[in-house]
PDB file of N, CA and C in Angstrom:
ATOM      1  N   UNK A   1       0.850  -1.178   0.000  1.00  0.00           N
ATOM      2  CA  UNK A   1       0.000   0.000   0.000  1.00  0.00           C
ATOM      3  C   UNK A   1       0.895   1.240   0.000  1.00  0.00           C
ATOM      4  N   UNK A   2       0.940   2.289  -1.187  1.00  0.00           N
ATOM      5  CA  UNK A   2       1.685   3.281  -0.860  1.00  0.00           C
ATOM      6  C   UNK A   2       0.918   4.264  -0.091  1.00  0.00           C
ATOM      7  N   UNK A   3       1.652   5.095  -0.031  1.00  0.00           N
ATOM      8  CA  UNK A   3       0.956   6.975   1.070  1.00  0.00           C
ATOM      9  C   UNK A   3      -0.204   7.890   0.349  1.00  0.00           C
ATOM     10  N   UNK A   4      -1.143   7.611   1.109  1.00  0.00           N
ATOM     11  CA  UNK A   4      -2.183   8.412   0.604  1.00  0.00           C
ATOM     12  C   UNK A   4      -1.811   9.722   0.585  1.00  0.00           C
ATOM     13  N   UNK A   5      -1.625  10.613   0.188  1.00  0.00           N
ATOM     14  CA  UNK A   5      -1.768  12.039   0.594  1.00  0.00           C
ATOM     15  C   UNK A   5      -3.124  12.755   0.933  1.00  0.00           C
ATOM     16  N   UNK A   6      -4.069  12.158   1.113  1.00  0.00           N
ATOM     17  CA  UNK A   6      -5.259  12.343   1.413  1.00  0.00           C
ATOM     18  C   UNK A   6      -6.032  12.555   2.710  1.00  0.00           C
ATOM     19  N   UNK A   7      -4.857  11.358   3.604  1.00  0.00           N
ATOM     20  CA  UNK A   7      -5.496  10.646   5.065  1.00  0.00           C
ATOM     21  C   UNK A   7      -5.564  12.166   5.597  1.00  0.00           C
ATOM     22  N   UNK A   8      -6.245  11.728   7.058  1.00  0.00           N
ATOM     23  CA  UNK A   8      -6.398  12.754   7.520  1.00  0.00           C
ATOM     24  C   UNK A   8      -5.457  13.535   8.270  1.00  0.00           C
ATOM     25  N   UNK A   9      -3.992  12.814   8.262  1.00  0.00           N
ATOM     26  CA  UNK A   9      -2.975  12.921   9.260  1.00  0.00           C
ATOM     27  C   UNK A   9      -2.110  14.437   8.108  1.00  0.00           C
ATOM     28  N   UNK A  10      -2.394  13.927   6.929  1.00  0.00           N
ATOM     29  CA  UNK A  10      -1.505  14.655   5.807  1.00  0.00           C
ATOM     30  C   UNK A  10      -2.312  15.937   5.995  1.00  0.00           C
ATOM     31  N   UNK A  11      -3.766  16.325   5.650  1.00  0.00           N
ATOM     32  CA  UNK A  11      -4.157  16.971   5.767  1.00  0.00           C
ATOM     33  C   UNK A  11      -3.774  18.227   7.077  1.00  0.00           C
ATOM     34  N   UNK A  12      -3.768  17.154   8.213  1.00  0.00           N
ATOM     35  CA  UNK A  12      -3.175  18.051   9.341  1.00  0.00           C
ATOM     36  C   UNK A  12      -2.208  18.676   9.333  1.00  0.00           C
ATOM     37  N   UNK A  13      -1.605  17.845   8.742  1.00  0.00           N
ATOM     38  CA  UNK A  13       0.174  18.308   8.619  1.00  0.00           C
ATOM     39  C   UNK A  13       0.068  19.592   7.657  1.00  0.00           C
ATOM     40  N   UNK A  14      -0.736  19.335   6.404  1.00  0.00           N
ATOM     41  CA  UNK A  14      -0.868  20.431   5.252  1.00  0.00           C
ATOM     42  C   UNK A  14      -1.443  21.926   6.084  1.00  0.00           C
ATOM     43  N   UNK A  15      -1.887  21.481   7.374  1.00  0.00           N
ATOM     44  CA  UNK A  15      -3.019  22.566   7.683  1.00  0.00           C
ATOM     45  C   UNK A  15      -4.211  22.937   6.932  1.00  0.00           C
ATOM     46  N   UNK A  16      -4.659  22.034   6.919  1.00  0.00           N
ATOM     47  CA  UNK A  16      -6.051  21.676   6.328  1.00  0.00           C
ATOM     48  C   UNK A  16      -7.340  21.684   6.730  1.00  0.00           C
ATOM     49  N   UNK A  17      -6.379  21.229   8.109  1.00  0.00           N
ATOM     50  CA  UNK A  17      -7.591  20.810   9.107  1.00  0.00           C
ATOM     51  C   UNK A  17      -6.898  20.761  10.452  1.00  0.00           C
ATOM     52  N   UNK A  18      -7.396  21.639  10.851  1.00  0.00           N
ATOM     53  CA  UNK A  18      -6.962  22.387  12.361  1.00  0.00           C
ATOM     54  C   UNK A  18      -6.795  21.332  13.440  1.00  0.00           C
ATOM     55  N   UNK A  19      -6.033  21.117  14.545  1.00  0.00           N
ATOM     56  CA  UNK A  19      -5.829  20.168  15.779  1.00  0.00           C
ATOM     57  C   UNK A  19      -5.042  20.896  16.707  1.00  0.00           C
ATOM     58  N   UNK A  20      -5.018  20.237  17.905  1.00  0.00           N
ATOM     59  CA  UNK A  20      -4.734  21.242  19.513  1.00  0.00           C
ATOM     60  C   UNK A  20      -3.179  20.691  19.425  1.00  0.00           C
ATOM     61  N   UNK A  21      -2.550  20.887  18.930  1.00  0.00           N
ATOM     62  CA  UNK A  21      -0.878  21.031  19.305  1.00  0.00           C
ATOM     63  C   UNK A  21      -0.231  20.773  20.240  1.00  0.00           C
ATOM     64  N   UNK A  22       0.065  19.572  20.730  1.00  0.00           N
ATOM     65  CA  UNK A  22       1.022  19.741  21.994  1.00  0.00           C
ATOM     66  C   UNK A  22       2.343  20.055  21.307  1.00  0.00           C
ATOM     67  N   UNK A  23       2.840  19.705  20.374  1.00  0.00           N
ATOM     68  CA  UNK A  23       4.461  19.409  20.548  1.00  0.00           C
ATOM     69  C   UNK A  23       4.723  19.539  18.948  1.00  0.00           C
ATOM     70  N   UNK A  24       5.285  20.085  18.593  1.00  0.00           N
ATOM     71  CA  UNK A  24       5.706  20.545  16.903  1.00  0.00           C
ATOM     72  C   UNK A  24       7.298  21.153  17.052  1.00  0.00           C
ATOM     73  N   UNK A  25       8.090  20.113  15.535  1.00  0.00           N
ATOM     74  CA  UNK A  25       9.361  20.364  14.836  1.00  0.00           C
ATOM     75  C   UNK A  25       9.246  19.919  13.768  1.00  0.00           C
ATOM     76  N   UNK A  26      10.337  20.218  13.336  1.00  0.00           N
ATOM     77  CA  UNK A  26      10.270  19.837  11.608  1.00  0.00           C
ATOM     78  C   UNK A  26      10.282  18.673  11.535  1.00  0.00           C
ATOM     79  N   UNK A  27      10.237  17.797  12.108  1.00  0.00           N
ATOM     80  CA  UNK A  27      10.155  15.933  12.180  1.00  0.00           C
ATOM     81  C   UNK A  27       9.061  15.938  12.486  1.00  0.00           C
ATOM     82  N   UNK A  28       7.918  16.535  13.491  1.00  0.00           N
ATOM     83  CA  UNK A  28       7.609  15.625  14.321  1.00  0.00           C
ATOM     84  C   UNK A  28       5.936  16.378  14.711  1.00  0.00           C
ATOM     85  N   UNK A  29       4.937  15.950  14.846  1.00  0.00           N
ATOM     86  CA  UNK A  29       3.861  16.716  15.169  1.00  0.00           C
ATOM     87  C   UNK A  29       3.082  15.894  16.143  1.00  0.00           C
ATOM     88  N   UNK A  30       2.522  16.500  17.387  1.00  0.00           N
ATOM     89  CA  UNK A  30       2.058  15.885  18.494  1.00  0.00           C
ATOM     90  C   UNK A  30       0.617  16.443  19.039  1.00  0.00           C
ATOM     91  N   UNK A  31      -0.075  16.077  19.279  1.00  0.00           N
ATOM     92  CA  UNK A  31      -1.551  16.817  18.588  1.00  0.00           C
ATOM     93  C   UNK A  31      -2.711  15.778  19.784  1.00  0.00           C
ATOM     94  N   UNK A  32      -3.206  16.393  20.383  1.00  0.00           N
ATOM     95  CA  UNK A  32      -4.848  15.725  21.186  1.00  0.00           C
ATOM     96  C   UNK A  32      -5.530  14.805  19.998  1.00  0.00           C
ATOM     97  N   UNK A  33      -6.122  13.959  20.709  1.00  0.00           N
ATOM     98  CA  UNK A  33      -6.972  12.991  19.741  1.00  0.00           C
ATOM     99  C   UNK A  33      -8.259  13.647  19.991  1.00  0.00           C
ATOM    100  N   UNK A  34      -9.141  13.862  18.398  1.00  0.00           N
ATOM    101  CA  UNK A  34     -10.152  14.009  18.679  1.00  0.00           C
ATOM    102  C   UNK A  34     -11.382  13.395  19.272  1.00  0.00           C
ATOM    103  N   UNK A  35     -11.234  12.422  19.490  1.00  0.00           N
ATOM    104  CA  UNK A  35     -11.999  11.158  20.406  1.00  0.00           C
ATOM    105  C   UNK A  35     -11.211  10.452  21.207  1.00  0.00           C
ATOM    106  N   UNK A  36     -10.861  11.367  22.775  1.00  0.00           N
ATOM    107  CA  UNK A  36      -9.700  10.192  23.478  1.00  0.00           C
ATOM    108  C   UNK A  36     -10.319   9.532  24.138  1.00  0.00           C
ATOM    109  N   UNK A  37      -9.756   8.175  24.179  1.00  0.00           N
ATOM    110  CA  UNK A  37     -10.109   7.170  25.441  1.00  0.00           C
ATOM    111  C   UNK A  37      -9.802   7.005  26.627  1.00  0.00           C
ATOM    112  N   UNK A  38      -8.208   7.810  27.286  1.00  0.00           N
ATOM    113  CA  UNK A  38      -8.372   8.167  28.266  1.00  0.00           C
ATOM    114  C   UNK A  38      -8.203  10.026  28.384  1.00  0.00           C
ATOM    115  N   UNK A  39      -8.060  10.124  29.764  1.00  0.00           N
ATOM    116  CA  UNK A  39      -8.238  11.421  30.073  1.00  0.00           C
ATOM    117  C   UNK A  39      -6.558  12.286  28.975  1.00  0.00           C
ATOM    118  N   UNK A  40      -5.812  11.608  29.376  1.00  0.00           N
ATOM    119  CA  UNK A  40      -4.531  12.289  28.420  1.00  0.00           C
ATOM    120  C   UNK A  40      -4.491  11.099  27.273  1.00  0.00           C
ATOM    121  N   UNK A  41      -4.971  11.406  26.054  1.00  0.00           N
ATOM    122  CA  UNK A  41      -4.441  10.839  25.081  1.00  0.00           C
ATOM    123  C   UNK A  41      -3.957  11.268  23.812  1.00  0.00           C
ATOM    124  N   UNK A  42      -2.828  11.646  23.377  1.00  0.00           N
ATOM    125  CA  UNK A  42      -1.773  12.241  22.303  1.00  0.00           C
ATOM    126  C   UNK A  42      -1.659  11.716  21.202  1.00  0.00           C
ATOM    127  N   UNK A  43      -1.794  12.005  19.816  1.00  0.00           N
ATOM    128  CA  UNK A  43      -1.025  11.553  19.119  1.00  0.00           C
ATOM    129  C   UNK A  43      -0.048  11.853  18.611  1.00  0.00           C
ATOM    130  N   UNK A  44       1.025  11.237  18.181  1.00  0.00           N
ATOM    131  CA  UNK A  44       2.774  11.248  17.315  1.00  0.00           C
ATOM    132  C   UNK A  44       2.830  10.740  16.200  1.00  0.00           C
ATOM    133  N   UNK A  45       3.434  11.930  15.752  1.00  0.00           N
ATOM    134  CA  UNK A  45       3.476  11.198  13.897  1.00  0.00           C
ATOM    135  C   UNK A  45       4.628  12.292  13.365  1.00  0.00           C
ATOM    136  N   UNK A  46       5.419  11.578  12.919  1.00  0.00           N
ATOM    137  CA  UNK A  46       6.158  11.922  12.120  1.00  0.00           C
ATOM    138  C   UNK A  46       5.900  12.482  10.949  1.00  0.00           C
ATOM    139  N   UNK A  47       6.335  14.151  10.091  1.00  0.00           N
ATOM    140  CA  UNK A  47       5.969  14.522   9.458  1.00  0.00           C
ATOM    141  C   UNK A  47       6.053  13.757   7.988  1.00  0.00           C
ATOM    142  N   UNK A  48       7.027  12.669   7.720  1.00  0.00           N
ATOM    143  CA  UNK A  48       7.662  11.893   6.719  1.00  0.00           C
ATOM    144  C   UNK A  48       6.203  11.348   6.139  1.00  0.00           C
ATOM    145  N   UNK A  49       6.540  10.939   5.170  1.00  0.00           N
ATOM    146  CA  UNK A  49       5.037  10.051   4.422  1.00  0.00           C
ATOM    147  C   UNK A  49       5.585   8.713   4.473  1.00  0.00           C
ATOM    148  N   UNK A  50       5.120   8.238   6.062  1.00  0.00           N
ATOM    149  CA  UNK A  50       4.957   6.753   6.308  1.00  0.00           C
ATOM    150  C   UNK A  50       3.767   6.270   6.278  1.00  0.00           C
ATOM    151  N   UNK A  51       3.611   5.128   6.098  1.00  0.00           N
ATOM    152  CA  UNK A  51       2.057   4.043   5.915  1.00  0.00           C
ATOM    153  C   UNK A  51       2.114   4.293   7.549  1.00  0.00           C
ATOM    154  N   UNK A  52       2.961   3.048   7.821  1.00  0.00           N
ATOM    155  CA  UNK A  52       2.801   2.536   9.436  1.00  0.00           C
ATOM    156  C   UNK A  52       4.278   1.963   9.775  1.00  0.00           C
ATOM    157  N   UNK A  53       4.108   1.484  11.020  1.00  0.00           N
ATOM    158  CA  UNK A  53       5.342   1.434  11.451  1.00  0.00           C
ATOM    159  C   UNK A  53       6.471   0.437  10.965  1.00  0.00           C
ATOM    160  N   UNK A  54       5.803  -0.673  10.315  1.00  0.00           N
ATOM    161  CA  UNK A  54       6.254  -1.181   9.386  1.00  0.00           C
ATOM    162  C   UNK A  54       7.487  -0.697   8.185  1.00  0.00           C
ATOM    163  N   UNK A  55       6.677   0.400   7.043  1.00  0.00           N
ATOM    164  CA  UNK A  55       7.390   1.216   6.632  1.00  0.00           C
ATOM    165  C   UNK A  55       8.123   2.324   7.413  1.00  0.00           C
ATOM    166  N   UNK A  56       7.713   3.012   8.425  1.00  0.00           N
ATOM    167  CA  UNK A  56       8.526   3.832   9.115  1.00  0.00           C
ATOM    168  C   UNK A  56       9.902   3.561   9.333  1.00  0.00           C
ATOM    169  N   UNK A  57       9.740   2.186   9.905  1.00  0.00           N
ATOM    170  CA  UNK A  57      11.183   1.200  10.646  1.00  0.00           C
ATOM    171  C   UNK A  57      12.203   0.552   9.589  1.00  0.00           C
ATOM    172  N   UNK A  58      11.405   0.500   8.281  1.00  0.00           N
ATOM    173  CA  UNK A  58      11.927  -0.241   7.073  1.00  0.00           C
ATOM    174  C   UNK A  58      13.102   0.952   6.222  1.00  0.00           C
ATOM    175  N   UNK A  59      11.903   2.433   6.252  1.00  0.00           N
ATOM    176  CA  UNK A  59      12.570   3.630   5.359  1.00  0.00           C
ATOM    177  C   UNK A  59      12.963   4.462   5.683  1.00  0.00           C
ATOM    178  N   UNK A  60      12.861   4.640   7.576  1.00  0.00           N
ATOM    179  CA  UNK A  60      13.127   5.822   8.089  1.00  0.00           C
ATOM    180  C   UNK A  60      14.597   5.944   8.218  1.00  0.00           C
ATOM    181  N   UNK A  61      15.490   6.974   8.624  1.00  0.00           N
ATOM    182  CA  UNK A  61      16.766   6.964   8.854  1.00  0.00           C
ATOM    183  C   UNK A  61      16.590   6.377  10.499  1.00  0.00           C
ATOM    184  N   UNK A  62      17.976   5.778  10.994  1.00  0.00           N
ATOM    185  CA  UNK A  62      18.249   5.692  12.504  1.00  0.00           C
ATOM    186  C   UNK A  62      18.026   6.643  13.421  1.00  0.00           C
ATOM    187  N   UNK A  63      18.431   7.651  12.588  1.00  0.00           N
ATOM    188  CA  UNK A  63      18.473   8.740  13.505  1.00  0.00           C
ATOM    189  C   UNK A  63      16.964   9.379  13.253  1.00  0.00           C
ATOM    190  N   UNK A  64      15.692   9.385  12.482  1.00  0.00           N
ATOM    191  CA  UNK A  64      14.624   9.687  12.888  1.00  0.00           C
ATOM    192  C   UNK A  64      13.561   9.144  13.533  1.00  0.00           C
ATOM    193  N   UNK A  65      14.616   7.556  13.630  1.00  0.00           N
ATOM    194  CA  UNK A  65      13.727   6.557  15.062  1.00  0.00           C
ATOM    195  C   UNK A  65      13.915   6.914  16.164  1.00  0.00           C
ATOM    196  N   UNK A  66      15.004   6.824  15.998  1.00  0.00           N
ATOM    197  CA  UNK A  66      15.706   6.832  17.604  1.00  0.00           C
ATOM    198  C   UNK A  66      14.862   8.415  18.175  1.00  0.00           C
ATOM    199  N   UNK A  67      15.068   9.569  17.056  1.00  0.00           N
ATOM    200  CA  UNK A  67      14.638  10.992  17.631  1.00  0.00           C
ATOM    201  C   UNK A  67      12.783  10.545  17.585  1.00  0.00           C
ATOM    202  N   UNK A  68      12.544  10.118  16.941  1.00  0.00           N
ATOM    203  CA  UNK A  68      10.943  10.227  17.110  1.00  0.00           C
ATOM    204  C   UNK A  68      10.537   9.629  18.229  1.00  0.00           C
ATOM    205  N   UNK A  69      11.174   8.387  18.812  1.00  0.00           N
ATOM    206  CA  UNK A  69      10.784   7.960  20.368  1.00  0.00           C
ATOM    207  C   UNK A  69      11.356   8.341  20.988  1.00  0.00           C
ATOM    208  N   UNK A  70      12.570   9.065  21.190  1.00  0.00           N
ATOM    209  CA  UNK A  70      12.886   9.915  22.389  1.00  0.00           C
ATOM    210  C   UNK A  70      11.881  11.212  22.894  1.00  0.00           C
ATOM    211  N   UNK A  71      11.558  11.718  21.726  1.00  0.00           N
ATOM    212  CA  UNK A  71      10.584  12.584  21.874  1.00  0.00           C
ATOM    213  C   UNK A  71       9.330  12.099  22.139  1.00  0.00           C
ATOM    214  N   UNK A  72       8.677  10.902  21.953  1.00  0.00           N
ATOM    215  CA  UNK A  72       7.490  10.578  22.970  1.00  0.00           C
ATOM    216  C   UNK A  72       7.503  10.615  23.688  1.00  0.00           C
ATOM    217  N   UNK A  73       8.771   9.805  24.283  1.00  0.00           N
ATOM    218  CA  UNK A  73       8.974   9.934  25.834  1.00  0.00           C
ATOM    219  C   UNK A  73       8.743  11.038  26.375  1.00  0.00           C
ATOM    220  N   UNK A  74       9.535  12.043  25.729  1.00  0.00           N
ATOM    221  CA  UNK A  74       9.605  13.393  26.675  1.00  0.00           C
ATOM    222  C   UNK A  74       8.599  13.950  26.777  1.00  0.00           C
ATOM    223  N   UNK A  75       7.457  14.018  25.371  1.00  0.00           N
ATOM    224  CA  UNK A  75       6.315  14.480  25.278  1.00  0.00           C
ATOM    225  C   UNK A  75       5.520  13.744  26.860  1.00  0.00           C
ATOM    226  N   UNK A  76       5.293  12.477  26.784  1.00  0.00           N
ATOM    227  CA  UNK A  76       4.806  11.687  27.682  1.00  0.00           C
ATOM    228  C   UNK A  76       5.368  12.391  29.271  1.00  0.00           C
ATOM    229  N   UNK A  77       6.517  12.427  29.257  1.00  0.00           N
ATOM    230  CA  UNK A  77       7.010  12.923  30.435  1.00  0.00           C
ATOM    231  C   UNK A  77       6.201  14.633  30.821  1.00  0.00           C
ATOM    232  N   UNK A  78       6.456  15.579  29.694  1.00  0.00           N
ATOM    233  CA  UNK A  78       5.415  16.854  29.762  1.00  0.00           C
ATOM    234  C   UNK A  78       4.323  16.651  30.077  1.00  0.00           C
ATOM    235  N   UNK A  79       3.139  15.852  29.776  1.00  0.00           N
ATOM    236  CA  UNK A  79       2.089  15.277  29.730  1.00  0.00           C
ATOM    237  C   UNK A  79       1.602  14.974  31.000  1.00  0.00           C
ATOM    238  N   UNK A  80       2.990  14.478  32.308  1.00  0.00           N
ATOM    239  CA  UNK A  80       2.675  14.455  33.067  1.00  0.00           C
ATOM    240  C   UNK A  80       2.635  13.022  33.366  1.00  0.00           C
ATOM    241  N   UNK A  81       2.428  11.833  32.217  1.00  0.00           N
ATOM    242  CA  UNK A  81       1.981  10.500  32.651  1.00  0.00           C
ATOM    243  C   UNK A  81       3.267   9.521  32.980  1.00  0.00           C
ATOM    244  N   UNK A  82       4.018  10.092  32.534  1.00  0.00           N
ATOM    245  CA  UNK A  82       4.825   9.237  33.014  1.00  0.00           C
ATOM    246  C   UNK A  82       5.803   8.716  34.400  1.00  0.00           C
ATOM    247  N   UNK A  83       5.534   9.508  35.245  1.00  0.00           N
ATOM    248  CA  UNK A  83       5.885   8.722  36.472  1.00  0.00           C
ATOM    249  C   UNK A  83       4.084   7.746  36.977  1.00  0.00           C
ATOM    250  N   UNK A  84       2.928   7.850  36.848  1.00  0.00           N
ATOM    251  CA  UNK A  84       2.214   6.990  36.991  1.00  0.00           C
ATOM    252  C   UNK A  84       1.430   6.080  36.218  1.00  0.00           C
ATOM    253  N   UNK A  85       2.094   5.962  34.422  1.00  0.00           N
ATOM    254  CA  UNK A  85       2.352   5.271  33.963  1.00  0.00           C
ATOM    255  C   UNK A  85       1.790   5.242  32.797  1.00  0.00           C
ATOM    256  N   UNK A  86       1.526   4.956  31.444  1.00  0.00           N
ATOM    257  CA  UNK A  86       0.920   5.127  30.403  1.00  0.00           C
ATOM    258  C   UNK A  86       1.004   4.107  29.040  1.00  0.00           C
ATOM    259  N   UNK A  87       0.322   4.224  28.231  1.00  0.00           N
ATOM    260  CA  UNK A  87       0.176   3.052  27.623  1.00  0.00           C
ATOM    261  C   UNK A  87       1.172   3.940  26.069  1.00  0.00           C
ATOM    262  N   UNK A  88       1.720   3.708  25.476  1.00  0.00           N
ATOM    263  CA  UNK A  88       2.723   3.776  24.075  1.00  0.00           C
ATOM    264  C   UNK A  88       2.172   2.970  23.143  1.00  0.00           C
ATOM    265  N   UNK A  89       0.753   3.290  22.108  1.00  0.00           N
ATOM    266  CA  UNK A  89       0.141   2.450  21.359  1.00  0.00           C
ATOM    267  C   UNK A  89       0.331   2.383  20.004  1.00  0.00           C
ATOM    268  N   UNK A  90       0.720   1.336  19.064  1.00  0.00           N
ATOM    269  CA  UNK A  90       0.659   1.625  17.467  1.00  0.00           C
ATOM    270  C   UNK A  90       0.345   0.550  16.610  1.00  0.00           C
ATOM    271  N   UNK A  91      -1.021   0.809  15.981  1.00  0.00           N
ATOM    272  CA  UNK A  91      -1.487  -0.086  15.109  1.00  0.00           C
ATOM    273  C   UNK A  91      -0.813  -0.173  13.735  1.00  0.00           C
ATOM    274  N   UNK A  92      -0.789  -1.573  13.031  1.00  0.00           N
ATOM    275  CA  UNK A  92       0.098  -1.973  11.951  1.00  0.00           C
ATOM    276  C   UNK A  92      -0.577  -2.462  11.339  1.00  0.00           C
ATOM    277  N   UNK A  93      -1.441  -1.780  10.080  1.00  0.00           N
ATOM    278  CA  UNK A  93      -2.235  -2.753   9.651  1.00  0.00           C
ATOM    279  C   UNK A  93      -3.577  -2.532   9.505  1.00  0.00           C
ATOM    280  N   UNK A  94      -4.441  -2.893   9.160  1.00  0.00           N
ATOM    281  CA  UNK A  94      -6.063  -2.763   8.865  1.00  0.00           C
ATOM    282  C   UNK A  94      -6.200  -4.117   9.986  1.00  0.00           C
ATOM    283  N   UNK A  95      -5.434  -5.491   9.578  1.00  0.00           N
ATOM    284  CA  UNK A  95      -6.190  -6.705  10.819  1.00  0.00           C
ATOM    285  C   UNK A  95      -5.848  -5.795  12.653  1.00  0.00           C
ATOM    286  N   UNK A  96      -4.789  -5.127  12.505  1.00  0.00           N
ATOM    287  CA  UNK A  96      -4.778  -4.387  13.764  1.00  0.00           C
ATOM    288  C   UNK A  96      -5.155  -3.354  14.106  1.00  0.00           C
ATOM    289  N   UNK A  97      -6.190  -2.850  13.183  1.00  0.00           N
ATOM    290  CA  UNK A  97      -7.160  -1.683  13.720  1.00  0.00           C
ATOM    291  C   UNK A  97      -6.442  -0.394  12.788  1.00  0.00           C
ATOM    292  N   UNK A  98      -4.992  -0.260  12.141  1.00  0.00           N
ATOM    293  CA  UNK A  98      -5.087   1.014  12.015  1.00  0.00           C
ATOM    294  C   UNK A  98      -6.265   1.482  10.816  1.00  0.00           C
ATOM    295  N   UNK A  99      -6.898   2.509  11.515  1.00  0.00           N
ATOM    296  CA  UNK A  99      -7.569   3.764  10.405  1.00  0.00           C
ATOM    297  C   UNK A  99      -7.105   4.707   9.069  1.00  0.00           C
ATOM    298  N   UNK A 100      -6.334   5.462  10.403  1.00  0.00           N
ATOM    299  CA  UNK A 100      -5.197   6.283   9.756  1.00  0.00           C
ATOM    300  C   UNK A 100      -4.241   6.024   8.702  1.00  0.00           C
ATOM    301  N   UNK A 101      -3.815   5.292   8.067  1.00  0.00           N
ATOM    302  CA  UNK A 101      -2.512   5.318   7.050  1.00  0.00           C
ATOM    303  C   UNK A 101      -1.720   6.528   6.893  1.00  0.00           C
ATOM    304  N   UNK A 102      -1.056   6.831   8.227  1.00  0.00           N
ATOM    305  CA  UNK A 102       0.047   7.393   8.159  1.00  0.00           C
ATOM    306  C   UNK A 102       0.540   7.015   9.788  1.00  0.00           C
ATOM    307  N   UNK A 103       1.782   6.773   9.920  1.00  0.00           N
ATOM    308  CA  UNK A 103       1.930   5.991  10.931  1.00  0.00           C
ATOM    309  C   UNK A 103       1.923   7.267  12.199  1.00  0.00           C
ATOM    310  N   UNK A 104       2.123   7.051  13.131  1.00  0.00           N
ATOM    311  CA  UNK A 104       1.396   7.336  14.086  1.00  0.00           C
ATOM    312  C   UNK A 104       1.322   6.687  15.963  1.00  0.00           C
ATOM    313  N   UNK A 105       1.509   7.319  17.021  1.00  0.00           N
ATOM    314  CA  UNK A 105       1.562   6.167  18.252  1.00  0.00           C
ATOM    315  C   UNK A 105       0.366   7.051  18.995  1.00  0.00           C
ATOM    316  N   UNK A 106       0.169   6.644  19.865  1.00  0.00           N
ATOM    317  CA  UNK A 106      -0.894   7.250  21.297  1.00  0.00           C
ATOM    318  C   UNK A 106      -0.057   6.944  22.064  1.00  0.00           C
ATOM    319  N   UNK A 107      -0.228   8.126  22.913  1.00  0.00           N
ATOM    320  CA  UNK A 107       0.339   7.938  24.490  1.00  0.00           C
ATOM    321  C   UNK A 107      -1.235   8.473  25.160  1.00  0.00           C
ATOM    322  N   UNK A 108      -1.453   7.406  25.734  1.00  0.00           N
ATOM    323  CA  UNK A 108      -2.487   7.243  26.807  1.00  0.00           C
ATOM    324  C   UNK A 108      -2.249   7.376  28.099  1.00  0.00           C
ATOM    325  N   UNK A 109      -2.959   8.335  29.013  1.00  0.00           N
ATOM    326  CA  UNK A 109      -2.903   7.787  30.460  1.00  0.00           C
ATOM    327  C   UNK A 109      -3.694   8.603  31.406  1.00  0.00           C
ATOM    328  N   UNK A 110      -3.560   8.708  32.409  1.00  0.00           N
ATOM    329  CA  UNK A 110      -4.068   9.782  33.098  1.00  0.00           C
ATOM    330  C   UNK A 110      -5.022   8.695  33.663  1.00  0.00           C
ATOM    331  N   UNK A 111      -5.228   7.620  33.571  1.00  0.00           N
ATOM    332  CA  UNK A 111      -6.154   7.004  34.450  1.00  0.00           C
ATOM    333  C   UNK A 111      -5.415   5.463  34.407  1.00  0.00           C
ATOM    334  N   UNK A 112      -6.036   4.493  34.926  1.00  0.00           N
ATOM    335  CA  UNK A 112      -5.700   2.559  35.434  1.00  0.00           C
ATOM    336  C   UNK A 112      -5.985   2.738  34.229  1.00  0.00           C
ATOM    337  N   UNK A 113      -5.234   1.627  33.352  1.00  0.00           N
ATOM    338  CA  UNK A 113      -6.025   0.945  31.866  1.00  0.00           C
ATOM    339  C   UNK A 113      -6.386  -0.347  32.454  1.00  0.00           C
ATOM    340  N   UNK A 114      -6.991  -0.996  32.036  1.00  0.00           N
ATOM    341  CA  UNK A 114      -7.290  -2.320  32.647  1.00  0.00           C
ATOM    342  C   UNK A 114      -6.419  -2.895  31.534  1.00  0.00           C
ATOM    343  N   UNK A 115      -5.595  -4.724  31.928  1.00  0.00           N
ATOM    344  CA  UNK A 115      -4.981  -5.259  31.053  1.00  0.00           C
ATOM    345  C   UNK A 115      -5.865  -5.595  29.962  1.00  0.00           C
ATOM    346  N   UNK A 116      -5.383  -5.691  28.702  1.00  0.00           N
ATOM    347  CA  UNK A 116      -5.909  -6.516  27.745  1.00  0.00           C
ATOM    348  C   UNK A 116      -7.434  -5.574  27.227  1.00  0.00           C
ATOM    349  N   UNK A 117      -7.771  -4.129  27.561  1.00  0.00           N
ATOM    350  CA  UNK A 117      -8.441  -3.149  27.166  1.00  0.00           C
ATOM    351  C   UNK A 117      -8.013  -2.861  25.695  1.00  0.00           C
ATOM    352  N   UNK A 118      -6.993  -2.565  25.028  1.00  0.00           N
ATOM    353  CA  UNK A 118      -6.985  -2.047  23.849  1.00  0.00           C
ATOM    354  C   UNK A 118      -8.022  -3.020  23.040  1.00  0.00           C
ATOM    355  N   UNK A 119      -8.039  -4.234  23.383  1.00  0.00           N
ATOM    356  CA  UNK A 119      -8.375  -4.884  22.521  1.00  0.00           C
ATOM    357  C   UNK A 119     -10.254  -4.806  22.311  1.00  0.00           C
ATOM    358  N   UNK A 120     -10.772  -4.244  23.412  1.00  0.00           N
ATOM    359  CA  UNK A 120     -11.808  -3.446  23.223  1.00  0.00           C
ATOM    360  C   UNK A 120     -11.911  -2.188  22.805  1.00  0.00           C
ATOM    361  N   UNK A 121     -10.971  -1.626  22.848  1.00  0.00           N
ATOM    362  CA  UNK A 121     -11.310  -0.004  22.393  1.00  0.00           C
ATOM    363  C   UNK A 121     -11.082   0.768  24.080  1.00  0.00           C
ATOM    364  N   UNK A 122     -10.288   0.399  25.135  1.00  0.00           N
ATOM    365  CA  UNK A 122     -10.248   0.483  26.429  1.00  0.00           C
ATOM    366  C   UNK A 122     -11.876   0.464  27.277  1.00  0.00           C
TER     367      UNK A 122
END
């Protein structure tokens, strides 16, 4: 499957279509979900035209892995969730739920997840 330029993630990125900003660089855009499941939930996406993490990990350079999860972390750490703990989520795939086709993680938290919740929708 190649890169839509269409999804809704591109659009964001194009400024197309407006979203609440946590965290923006020239790599990297970090943005509220418009339907979160818990009380803090973020999304991360790399500005690059990746499918999913699949291709991300396959085409990305080392150095825009390594920088794109260091910066969750830290985001996560701003966020607040990370000393009481948070979930780091990324679907691969249509059989694994992703929507989006452009890759993408959630950092969830701000509340207990119960185990084995994603797989409901928490």
């Amino acid at each position: 499957m190649g890169y839509d330029n269409d999804n809704i993630f591109a659009k964001i990125l194009r400024g197309d279509i407006p979203n609440k900003t946590v965290y923006e660089d020239d790599a990297i855009l970090a943005f509220h979900d418009i339907a979160p499941k818990t009380p803090i939930h973020v999304l991360v996406i790399p500005k690059g035209a990746y499918v999913d993490m699949d291709d991300f990990s396959a085409n990305a350079s080392a150095d825009e892995i390594g920088r794109f999860f260091a910066k969750a972390g830290e985001i996560a750490r701003d966020l607040g969730v990370a000393e009481s703990g948070y979930r780091l989520v990324t679907n691969n795939g249509e059989n694994a739920g992703q929507i989006v086709p452009h890759f993408h993680v959630h950092i969830m938290g701000g509340q207990k997840i119960k185990e084995g919740s994603m797989a409901r929708g928490l």
